[in-house]
N, C-alpha and C. Protein backbone atom coordinates (compact mmCIF):
# COMPACT_ATOMS: atom_id res chain seq x y z
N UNK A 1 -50.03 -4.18 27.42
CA UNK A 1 -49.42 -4.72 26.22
C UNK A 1 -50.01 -4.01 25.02
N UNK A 2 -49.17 -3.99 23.99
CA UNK A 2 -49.44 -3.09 22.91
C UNK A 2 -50.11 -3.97 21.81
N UNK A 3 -50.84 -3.64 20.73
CA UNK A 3 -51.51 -4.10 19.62
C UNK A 3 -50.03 -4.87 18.81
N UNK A 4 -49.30 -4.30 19.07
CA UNK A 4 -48.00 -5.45 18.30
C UNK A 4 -47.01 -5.95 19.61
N UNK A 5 -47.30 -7.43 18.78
CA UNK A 5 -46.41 -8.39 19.63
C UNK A 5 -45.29 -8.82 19.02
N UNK A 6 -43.89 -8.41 19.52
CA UNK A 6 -43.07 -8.74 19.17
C UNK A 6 -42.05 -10.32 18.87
N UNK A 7 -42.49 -10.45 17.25
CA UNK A 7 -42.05 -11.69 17.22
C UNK A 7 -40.85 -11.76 16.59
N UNK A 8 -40.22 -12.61 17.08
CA UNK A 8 -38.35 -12.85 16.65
C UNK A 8 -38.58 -14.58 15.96
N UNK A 9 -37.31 -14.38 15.11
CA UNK A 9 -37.56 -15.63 14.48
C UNK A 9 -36.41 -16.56 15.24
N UNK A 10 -37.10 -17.72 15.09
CA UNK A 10 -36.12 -19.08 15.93
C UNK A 10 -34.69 -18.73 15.89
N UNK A 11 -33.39 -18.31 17.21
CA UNK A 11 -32.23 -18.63 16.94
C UNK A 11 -31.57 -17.03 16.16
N UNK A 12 -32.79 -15.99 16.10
CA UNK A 12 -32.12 -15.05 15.35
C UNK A 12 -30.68 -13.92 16.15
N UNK A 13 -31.18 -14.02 17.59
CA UNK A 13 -30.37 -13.70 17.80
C UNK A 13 -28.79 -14.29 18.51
N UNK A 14 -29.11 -15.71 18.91
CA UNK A 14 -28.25 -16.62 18.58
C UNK A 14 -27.11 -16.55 17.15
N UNK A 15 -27.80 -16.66 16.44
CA UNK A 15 -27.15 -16.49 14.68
C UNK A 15 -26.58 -15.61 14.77
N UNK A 16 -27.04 -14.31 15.14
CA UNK A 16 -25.81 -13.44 14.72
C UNK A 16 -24.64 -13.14 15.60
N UNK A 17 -24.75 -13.37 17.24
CA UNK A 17 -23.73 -13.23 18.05
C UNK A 17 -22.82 -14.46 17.49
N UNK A 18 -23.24 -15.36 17.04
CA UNK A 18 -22.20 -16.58 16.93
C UNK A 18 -21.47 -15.83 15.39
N UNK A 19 -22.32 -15.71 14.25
CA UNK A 19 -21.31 -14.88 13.31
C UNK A 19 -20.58 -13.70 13.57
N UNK A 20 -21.21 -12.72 14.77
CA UNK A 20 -19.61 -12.18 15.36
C UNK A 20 -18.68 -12.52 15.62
N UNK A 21 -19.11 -13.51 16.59
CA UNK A 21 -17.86 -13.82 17.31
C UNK A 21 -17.11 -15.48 17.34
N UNK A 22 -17.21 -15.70 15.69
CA UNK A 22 -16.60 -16.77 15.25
C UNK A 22 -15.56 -16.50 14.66
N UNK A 23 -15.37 -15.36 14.37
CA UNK A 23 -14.03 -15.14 13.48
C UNK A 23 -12.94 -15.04 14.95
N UNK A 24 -12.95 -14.32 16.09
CA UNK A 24 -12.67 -14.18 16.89
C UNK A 24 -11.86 -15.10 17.61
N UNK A 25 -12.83 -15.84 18.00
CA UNK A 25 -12.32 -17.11 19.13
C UNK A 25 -11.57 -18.34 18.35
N UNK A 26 -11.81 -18.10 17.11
CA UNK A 26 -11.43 -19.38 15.87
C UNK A 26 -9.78 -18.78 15.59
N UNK A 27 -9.80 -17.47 15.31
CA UNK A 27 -8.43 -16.93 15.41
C UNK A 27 -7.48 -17.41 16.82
N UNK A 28 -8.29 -17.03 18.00
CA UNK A 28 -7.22 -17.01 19.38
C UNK A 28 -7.29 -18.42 19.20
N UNK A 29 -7.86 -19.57 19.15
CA UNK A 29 -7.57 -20.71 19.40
C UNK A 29 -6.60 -21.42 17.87
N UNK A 30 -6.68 -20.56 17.14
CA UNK A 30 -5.58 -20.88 16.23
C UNK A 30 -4.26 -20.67 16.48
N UNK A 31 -4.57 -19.54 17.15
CA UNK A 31 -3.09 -18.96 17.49
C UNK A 31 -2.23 -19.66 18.21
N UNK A 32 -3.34 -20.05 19.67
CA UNK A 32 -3.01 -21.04 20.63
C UNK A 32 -2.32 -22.24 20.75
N UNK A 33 -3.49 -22.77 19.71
CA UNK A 33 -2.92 -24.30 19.69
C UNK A 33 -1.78 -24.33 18.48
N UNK A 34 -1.48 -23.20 17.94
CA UNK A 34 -0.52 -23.32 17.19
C UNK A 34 0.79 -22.87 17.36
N UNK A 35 0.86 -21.96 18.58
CA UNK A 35 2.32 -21.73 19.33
C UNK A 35 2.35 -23.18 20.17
N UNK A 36 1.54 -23.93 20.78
CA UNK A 36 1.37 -25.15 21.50
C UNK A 36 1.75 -26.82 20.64
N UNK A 37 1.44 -26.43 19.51
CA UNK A 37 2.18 -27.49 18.61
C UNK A 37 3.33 -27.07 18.11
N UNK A 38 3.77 -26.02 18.11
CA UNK A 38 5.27 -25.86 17.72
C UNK A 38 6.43 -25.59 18.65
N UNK A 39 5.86 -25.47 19.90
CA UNK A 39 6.51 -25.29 21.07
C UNK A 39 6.82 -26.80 21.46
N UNK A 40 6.08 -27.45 21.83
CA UNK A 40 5.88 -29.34 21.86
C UNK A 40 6.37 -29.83 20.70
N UNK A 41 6.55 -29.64 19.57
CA UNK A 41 6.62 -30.31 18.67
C UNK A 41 7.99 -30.02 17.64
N UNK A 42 8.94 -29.17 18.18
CA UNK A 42 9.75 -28.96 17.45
C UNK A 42 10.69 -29.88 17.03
N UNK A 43 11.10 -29.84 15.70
CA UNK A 43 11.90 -30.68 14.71
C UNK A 43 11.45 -31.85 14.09
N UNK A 44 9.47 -31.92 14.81
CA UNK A 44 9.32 -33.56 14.37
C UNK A 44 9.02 -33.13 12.74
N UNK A 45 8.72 -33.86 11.46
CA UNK A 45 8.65 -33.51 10.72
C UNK A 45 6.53 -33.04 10.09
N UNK A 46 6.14 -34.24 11.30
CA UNK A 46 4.68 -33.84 10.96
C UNK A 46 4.04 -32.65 11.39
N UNK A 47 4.67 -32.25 12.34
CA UNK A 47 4.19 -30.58 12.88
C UNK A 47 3.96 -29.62 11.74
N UNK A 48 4.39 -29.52 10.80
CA UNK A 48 4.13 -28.77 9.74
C UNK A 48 3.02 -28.92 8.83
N UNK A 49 2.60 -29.98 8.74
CA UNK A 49 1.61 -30.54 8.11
C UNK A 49 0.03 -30.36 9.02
N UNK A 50 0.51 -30.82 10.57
CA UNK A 50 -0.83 -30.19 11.15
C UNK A 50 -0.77 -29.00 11.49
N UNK A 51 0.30 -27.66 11.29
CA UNK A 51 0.08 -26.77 11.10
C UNK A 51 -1.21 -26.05 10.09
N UNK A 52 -0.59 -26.35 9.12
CA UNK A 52 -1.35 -26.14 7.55
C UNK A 52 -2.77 -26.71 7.82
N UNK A 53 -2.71 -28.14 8.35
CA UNK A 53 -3.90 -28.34 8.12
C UNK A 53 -5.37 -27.73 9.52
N UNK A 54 -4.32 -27.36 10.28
CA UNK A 54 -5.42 -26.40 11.69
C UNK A 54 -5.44 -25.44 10.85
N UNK A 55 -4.67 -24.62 9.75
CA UNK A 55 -5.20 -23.02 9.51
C UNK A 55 -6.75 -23.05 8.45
N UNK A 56 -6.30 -24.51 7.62
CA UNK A 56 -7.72 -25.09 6.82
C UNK A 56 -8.78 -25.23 7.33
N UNK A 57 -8.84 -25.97 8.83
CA UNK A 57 -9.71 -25.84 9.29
C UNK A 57 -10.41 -24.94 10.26
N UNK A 58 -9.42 -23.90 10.49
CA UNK A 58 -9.55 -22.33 11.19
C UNK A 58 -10.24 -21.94 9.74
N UNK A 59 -9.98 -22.11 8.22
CA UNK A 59 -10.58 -20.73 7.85
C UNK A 59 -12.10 -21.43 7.39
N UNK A 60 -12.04 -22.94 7.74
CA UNK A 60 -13.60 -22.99 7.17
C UNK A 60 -14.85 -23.01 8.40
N UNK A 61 -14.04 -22.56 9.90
CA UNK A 61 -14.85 -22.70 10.58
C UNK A 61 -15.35 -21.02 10.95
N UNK A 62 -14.40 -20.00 10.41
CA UNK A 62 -14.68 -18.35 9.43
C UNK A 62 -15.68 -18.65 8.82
N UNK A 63 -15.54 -19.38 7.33
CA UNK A 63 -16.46 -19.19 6.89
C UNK A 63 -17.72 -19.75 6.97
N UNK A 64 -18.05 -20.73 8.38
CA UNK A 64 -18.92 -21.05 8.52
C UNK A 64 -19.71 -19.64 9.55
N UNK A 65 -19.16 -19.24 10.20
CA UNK A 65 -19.66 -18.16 10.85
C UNK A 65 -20.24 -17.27 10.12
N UNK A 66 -19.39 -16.77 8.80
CA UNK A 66 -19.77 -15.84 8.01
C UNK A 66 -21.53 -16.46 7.14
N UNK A 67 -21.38 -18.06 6.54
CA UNK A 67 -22.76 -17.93 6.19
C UNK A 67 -23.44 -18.05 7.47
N UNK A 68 -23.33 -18.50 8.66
CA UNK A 68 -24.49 -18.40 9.74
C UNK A 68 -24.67 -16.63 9.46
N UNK A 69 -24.21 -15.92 9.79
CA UNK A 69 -24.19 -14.32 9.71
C UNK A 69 -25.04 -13.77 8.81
N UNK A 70 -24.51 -14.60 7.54
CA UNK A 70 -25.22 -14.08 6.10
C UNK A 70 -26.82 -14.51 6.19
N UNK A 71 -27.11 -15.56 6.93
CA UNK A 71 -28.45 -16.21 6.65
C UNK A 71 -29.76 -16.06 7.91
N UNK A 72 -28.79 -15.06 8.71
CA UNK A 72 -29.48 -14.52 10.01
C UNK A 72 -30.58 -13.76 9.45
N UNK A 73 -31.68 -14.47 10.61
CA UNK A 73 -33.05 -13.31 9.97
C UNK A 73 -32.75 -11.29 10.29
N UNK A 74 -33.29 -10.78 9.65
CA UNK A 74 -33.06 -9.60 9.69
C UNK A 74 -34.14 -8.39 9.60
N UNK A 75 -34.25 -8.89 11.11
CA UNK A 75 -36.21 -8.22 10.99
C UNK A 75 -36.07 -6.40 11.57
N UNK A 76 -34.96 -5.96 12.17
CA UNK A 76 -34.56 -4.80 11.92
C UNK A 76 -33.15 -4.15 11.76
N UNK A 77 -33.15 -2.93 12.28
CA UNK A 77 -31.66 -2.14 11.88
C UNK A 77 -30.84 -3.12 12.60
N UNK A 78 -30.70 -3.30 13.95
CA UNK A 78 -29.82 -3.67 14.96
C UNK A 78 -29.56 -5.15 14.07
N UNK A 79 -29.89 -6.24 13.65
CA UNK A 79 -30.29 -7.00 13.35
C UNK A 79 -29.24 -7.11 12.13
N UNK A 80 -29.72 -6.23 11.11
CA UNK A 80 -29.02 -5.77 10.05
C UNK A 80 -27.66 -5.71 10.18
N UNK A 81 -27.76 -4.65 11.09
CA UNK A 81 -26.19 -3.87 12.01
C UNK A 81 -25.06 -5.40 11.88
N UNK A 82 -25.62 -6.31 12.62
CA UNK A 82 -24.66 -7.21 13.83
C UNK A 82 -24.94 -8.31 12.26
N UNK A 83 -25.65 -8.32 11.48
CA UNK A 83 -25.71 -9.54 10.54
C UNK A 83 -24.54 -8.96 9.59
N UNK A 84 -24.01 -7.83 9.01
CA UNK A 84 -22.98 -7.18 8.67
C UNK A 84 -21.69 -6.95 8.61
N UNK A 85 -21.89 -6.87 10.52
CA UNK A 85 -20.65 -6.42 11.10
C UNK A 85 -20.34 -8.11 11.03
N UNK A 86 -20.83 -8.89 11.09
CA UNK A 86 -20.53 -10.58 11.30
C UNK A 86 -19.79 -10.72 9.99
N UNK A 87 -20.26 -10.50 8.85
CA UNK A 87 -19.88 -10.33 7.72
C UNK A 87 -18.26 -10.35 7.64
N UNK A 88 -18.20 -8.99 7.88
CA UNK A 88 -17.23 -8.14 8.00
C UNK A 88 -16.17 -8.61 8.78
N UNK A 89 -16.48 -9.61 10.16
CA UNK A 89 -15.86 -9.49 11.00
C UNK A 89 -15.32 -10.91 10.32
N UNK A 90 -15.87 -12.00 10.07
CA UNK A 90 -15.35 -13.25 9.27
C UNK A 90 -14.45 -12.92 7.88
N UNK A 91 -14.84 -12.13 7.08
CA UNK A 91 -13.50 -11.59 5.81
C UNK A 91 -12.30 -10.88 7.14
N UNK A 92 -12.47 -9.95 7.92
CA UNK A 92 -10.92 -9.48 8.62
C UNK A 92 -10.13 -10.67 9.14
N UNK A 93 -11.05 -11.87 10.13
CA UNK A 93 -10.19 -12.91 10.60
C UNK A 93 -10.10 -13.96 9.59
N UNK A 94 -10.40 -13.77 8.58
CA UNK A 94 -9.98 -14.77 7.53
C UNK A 94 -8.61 -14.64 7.15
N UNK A 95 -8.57 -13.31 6.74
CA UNK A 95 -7.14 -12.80 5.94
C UNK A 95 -6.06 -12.58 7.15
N UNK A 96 -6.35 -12.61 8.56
CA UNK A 96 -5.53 -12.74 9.62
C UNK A 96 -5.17 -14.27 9.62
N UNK A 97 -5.76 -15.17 9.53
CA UNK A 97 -5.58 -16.69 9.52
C UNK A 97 -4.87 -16.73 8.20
N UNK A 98 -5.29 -16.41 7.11
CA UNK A 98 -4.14 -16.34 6.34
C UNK A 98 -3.08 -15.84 6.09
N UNK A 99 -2.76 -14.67 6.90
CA UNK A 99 -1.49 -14.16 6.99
C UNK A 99 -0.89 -15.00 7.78
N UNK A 100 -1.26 -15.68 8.60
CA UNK A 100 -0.53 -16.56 9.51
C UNK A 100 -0.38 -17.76 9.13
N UNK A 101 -1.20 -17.86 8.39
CA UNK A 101 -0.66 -19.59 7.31
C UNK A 101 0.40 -19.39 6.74
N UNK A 102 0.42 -18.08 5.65
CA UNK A 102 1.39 -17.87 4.61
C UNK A 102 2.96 -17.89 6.03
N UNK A 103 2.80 -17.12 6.83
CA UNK A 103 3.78 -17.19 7.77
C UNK A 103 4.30 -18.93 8.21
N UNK A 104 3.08 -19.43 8.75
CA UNK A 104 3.88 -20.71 8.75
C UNK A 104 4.24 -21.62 7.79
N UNK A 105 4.12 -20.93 6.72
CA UNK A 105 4.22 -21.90 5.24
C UNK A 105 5.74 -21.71 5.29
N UNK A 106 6.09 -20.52 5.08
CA UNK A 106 7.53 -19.93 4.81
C UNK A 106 7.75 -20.08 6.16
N UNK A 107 8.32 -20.08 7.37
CA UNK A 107 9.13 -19.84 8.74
C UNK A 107 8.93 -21.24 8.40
N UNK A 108 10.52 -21.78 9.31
CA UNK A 108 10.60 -23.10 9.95
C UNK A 108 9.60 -23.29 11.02
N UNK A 109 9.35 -24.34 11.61
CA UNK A 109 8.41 -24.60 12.73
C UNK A 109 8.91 -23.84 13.82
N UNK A 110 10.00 -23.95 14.13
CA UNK A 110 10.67 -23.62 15.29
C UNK A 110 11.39 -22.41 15.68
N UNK A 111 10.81 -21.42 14.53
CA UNK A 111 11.05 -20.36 14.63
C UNK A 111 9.66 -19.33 15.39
């Protein structure tokens, strides 16, 4: 063993795989359950409303990834790297969740 012992801080690398890959899985399960409520749910009038309101809570569970990401310790490059790319990766599936809001804002449900 070497004169330096490598210490990581609580959860650091936890923190940042989850701010990768929250924009991700928060998108496909948006997508999901949202061809799944409009497929089941066509013509009722509330389907539209929990449309809108799953993309609200798709984009704040983005931006919860993004501050986990932002607040990841960052004790080197790699570290840096993936606390970034998390960044990065929560603003791209944000504006994908919102392109798909604005889409279901304007389209009928059942289109």
């Amino acid at each position: 063993m070497g004169a330096k012992a490598a210490v990581k801080a609580p959860g650091g690398d936890l923190a940042l795989w989850s701010g990768i890959l929250t924009g991700p899985i928060v998108f496909a399960m948006d997508l999901t359950i949202g061809y799944a409520l409009a497929n089941t749910r066509c013509g009722k009038p509330a389907t539209a409303l929990w449309l809108h309101v799953m993309t609200a809570v798709s984009l704040a569970a983005v931006a919860a990834g993004a501050v986990v990401a932002a607040r990841a310790p960052r004790e080197n490059e790699r570290a840096e790297f993936m606390a970034r790319f998390g960044l990065m990766n929560a603003a791209l599936f944000a504006i994908v969740i919102v392109a798909i809001g604005i889409a279901r804002f304007v389209l009928h449900v059942c289109y």
